[in-house]
Structure formats: structure tokens, C-alpha cells
C-alpha atoms as a PDB file:
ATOM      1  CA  UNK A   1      80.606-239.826 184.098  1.00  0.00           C
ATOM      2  CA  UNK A   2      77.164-240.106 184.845  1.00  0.00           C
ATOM      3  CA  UNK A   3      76.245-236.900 184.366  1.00  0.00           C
ATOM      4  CA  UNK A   4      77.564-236.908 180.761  1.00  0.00           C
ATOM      5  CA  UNK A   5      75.888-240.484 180.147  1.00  0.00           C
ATOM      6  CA  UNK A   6      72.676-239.268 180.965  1.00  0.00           C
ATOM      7  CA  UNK A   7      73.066-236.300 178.723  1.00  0.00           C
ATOM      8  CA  UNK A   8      73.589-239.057 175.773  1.00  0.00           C
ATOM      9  CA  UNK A   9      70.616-240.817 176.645  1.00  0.00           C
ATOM     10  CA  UNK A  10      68.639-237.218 176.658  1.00  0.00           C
ATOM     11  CA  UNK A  11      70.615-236.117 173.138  1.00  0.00           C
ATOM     12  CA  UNK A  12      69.502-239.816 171.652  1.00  0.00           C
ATOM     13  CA  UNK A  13      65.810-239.529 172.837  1.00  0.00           C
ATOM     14  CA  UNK A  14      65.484-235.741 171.297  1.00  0.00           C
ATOM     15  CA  UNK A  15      66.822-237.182 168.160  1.00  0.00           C
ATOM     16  CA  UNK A  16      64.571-240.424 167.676  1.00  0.00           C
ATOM     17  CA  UNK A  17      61.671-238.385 168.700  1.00  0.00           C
ATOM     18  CA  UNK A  18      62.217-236.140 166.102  1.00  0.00           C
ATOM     19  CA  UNK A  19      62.858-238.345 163.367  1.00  0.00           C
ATOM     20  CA  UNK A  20      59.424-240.376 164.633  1.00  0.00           C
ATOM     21  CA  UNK A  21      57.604-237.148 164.056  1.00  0.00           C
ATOM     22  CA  UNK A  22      59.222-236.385 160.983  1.00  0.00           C
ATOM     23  CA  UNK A  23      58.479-239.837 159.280  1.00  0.00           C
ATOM     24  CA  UNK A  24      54.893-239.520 160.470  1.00  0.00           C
ATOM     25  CA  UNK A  25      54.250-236.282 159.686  1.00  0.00           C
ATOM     26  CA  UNK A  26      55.473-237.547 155.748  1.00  0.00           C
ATOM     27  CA  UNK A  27      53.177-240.438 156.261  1.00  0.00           C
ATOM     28  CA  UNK A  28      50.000-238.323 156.816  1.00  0.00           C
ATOM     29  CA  UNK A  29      51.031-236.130 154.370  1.00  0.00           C
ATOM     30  CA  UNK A  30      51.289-239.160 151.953  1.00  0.00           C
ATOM     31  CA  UNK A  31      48.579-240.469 152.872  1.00  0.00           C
ATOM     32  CA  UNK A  32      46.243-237.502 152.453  1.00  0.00           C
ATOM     33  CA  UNK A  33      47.796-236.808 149.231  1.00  0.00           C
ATOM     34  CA  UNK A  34      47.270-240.130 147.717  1.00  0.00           C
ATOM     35  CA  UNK A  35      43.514-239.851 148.635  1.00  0.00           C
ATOM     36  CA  UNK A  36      40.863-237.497 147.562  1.00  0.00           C
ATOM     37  CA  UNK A  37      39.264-236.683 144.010  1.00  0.00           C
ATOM     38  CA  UNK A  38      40.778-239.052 141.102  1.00  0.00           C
ATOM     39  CA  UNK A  39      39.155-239.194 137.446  1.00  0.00           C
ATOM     40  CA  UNK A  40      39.517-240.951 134.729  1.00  0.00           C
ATOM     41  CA  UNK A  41      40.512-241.051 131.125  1.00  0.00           C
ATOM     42  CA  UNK A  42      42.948-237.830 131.897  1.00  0.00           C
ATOM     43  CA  UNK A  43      43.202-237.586 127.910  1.00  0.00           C
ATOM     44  CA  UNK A  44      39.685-237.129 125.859  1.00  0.00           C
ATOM     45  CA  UNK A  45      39.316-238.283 122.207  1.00  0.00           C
ATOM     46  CA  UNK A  46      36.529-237.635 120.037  1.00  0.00           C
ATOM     47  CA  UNK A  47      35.688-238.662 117.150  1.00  0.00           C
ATOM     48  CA  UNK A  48      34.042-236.730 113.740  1.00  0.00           C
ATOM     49  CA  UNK A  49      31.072-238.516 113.906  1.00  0.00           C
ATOM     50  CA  UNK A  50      30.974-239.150 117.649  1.00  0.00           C
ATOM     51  CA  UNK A  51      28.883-236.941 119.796  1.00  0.00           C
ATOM     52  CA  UNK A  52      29.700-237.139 123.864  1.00  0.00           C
ATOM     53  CA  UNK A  53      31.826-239.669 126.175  1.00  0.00           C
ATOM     54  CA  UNK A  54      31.955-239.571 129.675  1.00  0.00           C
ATOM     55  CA  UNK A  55      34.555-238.906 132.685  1.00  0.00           C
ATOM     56  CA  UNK A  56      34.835-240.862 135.957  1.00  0.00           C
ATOM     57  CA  UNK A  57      35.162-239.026 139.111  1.00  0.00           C
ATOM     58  CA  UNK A  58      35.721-240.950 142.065  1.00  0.00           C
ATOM     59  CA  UNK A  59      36.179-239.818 145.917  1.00  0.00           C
ATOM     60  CA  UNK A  60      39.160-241.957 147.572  1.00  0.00           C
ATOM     61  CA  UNK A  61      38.792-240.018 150.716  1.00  0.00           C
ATOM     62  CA  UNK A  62      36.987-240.996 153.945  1.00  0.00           C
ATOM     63  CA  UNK A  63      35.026-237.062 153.865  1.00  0.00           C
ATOM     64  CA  UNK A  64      32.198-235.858 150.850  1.00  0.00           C
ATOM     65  CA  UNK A  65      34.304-233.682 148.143  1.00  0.00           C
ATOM     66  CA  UNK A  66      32.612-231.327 146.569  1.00  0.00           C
ATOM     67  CA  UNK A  67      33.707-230.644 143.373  1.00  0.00           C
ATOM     68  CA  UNK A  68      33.153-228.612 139.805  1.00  0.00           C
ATOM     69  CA  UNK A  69      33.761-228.960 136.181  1.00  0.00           C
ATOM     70  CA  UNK A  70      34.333-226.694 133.937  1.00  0.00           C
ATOM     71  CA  UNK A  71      34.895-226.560 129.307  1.00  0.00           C
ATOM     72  CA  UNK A  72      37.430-223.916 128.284  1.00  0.00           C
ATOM     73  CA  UNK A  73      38.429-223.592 124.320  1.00  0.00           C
ATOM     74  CA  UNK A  74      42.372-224.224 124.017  1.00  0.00           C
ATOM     75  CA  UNK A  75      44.472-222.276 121.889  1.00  0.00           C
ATOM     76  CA  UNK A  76      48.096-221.230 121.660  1.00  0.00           C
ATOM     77  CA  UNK A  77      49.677-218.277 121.036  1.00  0.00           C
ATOM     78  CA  UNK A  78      53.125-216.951 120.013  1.00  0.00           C
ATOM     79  CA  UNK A  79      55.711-219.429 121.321  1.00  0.00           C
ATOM     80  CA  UNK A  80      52.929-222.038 122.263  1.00  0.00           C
ATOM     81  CA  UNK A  81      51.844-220.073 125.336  1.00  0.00           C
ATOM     82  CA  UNK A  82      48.028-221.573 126.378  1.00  0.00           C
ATOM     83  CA  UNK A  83      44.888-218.926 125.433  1.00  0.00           C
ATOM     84  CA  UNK A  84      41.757-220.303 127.439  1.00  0.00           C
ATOM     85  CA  UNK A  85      38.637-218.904 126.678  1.00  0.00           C
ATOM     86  CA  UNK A  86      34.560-219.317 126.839  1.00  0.00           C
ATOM     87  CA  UNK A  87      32.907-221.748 124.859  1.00  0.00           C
ATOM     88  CA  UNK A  88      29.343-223.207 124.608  1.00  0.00           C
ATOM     89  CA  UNK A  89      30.456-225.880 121.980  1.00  0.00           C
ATOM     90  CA  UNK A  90      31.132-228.269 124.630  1.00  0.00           C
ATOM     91  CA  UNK A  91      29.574-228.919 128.011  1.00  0.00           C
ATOM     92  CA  UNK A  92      29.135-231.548 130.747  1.00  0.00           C
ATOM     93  CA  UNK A  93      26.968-232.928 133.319  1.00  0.00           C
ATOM     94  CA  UNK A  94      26.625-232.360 136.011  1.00  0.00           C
ATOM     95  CA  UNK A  95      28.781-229.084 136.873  1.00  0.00           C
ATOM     96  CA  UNK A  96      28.649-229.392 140.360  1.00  0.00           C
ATOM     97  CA  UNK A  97      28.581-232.017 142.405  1.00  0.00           C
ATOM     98  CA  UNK A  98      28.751-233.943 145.926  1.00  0.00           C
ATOM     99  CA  UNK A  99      30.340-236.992 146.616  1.00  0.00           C
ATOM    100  CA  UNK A 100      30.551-239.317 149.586  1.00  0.00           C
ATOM    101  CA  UNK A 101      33.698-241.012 150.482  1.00  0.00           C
ATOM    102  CA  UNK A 102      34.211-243.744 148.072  1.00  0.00           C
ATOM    103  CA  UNK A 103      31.408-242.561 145.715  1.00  0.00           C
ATOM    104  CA  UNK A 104      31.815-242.764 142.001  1.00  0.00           C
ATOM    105  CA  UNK A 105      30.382-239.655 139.896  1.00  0.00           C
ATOM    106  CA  UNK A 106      29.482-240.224 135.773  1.00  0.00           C
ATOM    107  CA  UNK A 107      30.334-236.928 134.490  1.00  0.00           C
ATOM    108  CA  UNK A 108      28.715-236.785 130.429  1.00  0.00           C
ATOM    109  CA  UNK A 109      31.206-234.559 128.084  1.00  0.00           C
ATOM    110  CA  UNK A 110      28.769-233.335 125.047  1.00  0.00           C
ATOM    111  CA  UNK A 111      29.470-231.781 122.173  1.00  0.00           C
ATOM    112  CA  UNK A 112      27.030-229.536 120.935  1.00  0.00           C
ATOM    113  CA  UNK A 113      28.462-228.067 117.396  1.00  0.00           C
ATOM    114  CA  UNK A 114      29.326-229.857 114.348  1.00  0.00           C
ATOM    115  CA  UNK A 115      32.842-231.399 113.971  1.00  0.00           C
ATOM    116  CA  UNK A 116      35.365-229.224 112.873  1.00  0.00           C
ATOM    117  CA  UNK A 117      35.894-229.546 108.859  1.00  0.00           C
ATOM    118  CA  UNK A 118      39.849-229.215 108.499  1.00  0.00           C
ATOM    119  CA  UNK A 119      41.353-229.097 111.779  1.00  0.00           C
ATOM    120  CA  UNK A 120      41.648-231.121 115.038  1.00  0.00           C
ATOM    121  CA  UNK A 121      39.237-228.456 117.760  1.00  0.00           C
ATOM    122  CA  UNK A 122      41.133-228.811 121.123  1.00  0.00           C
ATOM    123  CA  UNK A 123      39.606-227.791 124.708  1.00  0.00           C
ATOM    124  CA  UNK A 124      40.649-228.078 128.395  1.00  0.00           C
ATOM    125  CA  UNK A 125      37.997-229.795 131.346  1.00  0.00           C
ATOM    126  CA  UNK A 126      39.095-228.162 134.396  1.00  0.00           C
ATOM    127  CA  UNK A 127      37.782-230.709 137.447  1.00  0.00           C
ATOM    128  CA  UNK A 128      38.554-228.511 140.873  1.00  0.00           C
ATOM    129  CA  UNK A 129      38.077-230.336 144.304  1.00  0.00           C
ATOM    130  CA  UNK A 130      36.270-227.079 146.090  1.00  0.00           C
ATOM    131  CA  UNK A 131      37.718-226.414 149.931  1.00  0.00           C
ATOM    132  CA  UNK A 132      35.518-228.183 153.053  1.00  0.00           C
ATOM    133  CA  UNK A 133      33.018-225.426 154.626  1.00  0.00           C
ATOM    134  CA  UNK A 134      33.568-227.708 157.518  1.00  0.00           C
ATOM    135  CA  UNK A 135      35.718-225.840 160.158  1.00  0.00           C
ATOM    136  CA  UNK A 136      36.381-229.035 161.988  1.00  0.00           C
ATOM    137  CA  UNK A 137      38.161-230.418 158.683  1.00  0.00           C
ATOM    138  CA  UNK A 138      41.730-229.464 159.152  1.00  0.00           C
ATOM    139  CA  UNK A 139      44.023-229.403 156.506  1.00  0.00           C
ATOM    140  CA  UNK A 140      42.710-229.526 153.286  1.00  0.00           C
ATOM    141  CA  UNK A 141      44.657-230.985 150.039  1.00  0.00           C
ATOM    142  CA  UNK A 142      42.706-229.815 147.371  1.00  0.00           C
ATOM    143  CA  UNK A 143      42.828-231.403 143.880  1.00  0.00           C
ATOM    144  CA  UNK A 144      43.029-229.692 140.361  1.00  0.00           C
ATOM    145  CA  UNK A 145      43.104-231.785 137.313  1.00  0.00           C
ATOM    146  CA  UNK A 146      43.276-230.304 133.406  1.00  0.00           C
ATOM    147  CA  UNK A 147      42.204-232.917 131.044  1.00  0.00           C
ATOM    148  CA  UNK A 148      42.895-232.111 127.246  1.00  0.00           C
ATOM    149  CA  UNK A 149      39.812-232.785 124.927  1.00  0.00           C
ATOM    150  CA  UNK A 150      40.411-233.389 121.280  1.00  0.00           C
ATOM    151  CA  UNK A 151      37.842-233.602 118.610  1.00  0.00           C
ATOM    152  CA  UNK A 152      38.834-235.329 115.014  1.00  0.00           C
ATOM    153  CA  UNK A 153      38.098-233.386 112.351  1.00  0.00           C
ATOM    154  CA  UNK A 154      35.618-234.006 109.712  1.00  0.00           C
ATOM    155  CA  UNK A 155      37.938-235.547 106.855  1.00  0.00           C
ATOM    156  CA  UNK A 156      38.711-238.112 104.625  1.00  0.00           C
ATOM    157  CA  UNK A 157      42.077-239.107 105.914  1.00  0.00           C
ATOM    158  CA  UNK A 158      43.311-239.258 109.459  1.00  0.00           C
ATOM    159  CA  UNK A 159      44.159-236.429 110.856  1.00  0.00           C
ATOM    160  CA  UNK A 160      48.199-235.995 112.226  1.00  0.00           C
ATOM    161  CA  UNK A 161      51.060-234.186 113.223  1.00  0.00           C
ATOM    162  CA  UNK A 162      53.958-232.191 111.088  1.00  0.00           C
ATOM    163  CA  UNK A 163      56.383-230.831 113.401  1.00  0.00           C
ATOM    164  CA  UNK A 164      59.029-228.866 111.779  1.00  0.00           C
ATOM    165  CA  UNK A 165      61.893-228.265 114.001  1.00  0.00           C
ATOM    166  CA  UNK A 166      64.468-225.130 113.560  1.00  0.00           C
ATOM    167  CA  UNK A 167      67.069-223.204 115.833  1.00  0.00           C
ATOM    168  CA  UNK A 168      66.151-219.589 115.830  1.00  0.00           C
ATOM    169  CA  UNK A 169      68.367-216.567 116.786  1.00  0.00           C
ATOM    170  CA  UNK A 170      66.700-213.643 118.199  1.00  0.00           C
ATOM    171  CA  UNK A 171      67.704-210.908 120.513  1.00  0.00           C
ATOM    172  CA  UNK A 172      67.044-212.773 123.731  1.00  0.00           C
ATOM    173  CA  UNK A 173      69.253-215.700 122.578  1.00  0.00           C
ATOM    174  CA  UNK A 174      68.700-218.939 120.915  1.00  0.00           C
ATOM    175  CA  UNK A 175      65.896-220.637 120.465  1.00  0.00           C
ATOM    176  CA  UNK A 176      64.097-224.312 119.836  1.00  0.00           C
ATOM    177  CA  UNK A 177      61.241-224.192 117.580  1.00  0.00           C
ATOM    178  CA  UNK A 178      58.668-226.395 116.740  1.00  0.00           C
ATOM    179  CA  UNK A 179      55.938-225.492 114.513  1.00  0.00           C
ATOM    180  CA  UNK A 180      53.387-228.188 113.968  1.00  0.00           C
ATOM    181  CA  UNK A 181      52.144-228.066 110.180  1.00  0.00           C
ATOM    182  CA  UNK A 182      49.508-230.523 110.970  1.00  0.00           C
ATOM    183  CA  UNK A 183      46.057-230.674 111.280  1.00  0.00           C
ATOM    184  CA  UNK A 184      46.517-232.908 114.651  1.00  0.00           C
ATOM    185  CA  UNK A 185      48.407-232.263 118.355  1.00  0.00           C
ATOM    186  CA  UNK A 186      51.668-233.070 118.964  1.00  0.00           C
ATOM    187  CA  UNK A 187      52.796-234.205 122.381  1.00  0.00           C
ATOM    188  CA  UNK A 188      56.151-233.622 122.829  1.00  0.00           C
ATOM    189  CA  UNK A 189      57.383-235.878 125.708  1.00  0.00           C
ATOM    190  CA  UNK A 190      61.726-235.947 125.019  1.00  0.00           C
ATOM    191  CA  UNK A 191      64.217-233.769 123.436  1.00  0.00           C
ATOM    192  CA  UNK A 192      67.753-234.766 123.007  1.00  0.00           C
ATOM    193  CA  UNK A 193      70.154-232.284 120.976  1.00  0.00           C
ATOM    194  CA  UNK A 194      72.923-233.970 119.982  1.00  0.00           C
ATOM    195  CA  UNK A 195      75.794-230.978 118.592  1.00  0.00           C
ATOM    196  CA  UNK A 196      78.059-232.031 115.946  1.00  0.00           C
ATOM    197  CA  UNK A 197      81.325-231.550 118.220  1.00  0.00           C
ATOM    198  CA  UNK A 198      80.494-230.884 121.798  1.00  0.00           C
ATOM    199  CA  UNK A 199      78.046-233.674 124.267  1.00  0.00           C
ATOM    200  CA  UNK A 200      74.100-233.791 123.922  1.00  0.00           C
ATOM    201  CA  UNK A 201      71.942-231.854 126.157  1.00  0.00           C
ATOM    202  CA  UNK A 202      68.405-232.572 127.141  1.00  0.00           C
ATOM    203  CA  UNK A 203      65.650-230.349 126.732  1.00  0.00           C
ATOM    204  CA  UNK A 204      63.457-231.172 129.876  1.00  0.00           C
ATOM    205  CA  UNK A 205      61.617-227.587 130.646  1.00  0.00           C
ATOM    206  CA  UNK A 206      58.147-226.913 128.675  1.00  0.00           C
ATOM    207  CA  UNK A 207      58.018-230.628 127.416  1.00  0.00           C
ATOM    208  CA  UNK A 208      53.816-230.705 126.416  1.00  0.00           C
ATOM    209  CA  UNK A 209      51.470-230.214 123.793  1.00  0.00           C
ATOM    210  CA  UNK A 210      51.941-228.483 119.967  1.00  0.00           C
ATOM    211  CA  UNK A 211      48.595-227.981 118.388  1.00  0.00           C
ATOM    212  CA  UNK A 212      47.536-227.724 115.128  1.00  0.00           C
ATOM    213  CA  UNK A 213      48.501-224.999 113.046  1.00  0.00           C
ATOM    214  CA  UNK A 214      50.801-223.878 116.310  1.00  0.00           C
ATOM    215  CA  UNK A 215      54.331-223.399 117.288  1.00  0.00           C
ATOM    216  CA  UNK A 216      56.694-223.980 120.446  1.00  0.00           C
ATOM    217  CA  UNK A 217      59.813-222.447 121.799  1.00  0.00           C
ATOM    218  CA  UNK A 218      62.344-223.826 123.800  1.00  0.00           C
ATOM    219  CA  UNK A 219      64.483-220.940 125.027  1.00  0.00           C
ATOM    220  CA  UNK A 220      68.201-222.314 125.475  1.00  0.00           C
ATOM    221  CA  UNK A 221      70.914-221.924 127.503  1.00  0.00           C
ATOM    222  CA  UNK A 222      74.031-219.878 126.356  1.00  0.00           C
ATOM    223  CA  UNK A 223      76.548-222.724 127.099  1.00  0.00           C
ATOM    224  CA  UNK A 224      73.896-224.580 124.783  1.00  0.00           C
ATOM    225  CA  UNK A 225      73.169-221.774 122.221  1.00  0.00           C
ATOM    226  CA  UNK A 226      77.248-221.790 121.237  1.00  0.00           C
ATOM    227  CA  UNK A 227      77.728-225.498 121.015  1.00  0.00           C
ATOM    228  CA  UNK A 228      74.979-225.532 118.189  1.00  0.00           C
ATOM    229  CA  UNK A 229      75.921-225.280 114.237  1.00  0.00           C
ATOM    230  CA  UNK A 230      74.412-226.308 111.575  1.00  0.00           C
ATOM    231  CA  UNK A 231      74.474-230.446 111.435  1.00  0.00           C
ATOM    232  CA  UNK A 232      73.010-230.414 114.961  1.00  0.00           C
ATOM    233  CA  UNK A 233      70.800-233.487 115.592  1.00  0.00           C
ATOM    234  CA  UNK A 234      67.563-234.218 117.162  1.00  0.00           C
ATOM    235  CA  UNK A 235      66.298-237.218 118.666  1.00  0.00           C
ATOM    236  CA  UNK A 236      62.641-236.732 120.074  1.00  0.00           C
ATOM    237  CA  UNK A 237      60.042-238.565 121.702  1.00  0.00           C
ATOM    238  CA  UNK A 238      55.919-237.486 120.435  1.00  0.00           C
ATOM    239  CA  UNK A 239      53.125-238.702 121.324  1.00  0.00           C
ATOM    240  CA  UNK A 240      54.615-241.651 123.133  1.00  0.00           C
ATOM    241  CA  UNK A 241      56.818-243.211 119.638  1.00  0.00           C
ATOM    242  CA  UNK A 242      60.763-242.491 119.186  1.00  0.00           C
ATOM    243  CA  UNK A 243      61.186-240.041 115.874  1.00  0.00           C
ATOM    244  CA  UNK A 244      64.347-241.354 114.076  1.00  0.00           C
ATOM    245  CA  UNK A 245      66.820-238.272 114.310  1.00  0.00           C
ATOM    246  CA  UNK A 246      67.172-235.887 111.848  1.00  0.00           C
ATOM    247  CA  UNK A 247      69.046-232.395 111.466  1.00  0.00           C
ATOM    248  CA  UNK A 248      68.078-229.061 112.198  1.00  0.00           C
ATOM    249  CA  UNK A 249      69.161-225.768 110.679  1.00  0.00           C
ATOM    250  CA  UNK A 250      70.188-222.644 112.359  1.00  0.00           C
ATOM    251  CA  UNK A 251      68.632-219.263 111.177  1.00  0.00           C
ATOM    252  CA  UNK A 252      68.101-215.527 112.136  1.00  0.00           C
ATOM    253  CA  UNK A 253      64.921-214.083 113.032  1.00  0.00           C
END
């Protein structure tokens, strides 16, 4: 009787120290997670006539972060797939920088060509936290952030959004389309299909930006694809308002 009590109080004491380490290995994690290289605005607007703004970086962490910033031009491609590339028409200072714990970094976002006559011009600032060089660091949670820049363009009315929406048959299936006839972004944060005979469905996977003059797809499920006919519904969420719902068609491409 003993013997078997004793191997309870053994059993109990594995299991509570266990579940100790567990919970603090979470905190730490937590806790080194919530700290480190923040920024702010994460969203850039600029407009026609204005020429730079700045960025915030600030170092939460108790250790100097090095970091970098870098200006790509954003595009997209067939089915709204990001195209990054070089550009000199925007550029910031500093590039690279140091900063000690709970230091606070002015980072100036210029723009260096005129503003774009017809069409919103849309770029990516890529701020990377770079790894410690100090061996005695440990672990190191390094931060990425992408910050979308937009720049109004040069016009007499404001510029906006268009987003026509269509279901699209192609050899790989069905497919959600959203091609934004606009001169502005559209950020697409909710889709909601409602069929005309069979329960909604949520589109949740590739929610994000359609750019000017750009288009989206939203491959669907099969069980999805056959519940759709013409009549379908949308309701839709962009750029943080509720669209009232309206039909889409089905076609062939």
C-alpha cells in the first residue's frame, strides 16, 4: 500500500513539474515575442501634393536591435500574385540603424518623382530586425514587418475603388474574381457567398489587397464550385465598410 502511494506521489510530481515547465516555457516565449522591434503607422498614405512622412521604429526589448529598411515597387500580376521590384522613386532615412533598448528611431519616407497622373503608385517598406552577432544572445525572435505605401494620384477627383466581382470556370475549377476597375486599392477584408439554394460559405484564404487596374482570384472548393448558379450573392467587407450585397454571374473562361 505504501509502495503504490508513493508511486502516486512520484506520478503527481512528474506531472506538475511538467506542466510548470510547459506554462513557463509559453511565458518566455510570450514574453519575447511581445517585445522587440514595433513601428508605426503599418499603412502609408500620401498625398498628390505631399512629398515625405515619416515611420516610428521603436525597440521594446531590453538588448540594441539592429535593424534595416528597405522601398520595393508593388505590383500584381495574373490572379493578384505580388511583383516586387527596384525602385529609386522612393527612399528613406536612415537604412540602417542601431537601437538601444527602449530607443525610438524617426525613419523619413521621401518621395523623389512626381505624383503619378492617373493612377494610385503603390510600394512595399520592408523593416527587418537583423539577427544579434552576440553569441551570448540566445534565442533570437526576429521581426519582419511589410508596410504598404500608397501615393494619390495627381487628379481632380478622389481617387477609388471599382471592384467587379465574377465566378469564373477554368480547367482547374472554379474561381472568385475580383478585378478592381479603379484608379485606387481595394482591401478586401470579408467574403461571404451566399448560394441561392444551399448554406453560405466564407471565403477566408488570400483575404488582402486589389490594386488599381488589378485582379484577384479566389480558387474554390468543389463542394463550393457546385452549390454556385447564377443568383449567387455576395456580401463583402473593403477597406474596413460593409458593401450591400449584390449578385454575381457565372461564366467560362
Amino acid at each position: 500500500m505504501l509502495t503504490l502511494l508513493k508511486q502516486r506521489l512520484i506520478q503527481l510530481c512528474t506531472f506538475f513539474r511538467a506542466g510548470l515547465l510547459l506554462a513557463l516555457a509559453l511565458f518566455l516565449t510570450n514574453a519575447a515575442l511581445a517585445s522587440g522591434l514595433q513601428i508605426r503607422p503599418i499603412s502609408i498614405s500620401l498625398g498628390s501634393n505631399q512629398k515625405a512622412t515619416v515611420v516610428w521604429l521603436e525597440n521594446t526589448d531590453d538588448r540594441p536591435i539592429h535593424a534595416q529598411v528597405r522601398v520595393k515597387k508593388w505590383a500584381q500580376g495574373p490572379g493578384g500574385k505580388d511583383q516586387l521590384s527596384a525602385t529609386q522613386a522612393l527612399v528613406v532615412s536612415p537604412p540602417i540603424m542601431e537601437l538601444s533598448p527602449g530607443a525610438k528611431q524617426l525613419i523619413r519616407v521621401i518621395r523623389r518623382s512626381p505624383a503619378p497622373a492617373k493612377q494610385e503608385a503603390t510600394y512595399r517598406l520592408f523593416i527587418d530586425q537583423l539577427p544579434s552577432r552576440n553569441p551570448d544572445a540566445g534565442l533570437n525572435f526576429v521581426l519582419s514587418y511589410s508596410v504598404p505605401v500608397f501615393i494619390e494620384p495627381n487628379t481632380n477627383k478622389a481617387a477609388t475603388h471599382h471592384l467587379a466581382w465574377s465566378i469564373v470556370d477554368t480547367p482547374d475549377g472554379a474561381t472568385l474574381v475580383a478585378k478592381n476597375l479603379g484608379n485606387a486599392h481595394a482591401q478586401v477584408q470579408e467574403i461571404n457567398v451566399h448560394p441561392r439554394t444551399e448554406p453560405a460559405f466564407s471565403v477566408k484564404k488570400g483575404l488582402g489587397y486589389v490594386l488599381a487596374d488589378s485582379e484577384r482570384h479566389w480558387p474554390l472548393l468543389p463542394q463550393q464550385a457546385q452549390a454556385l448558379t447564377d443568383g449567387a450573392t455576395l456580401h463583402l467587407k473593403v477597406n474596413y465598410k460593409d458593401v450591400a450585397p449584390f449578385a454575381i454571374s457565372r461564366s467560362a473562361r
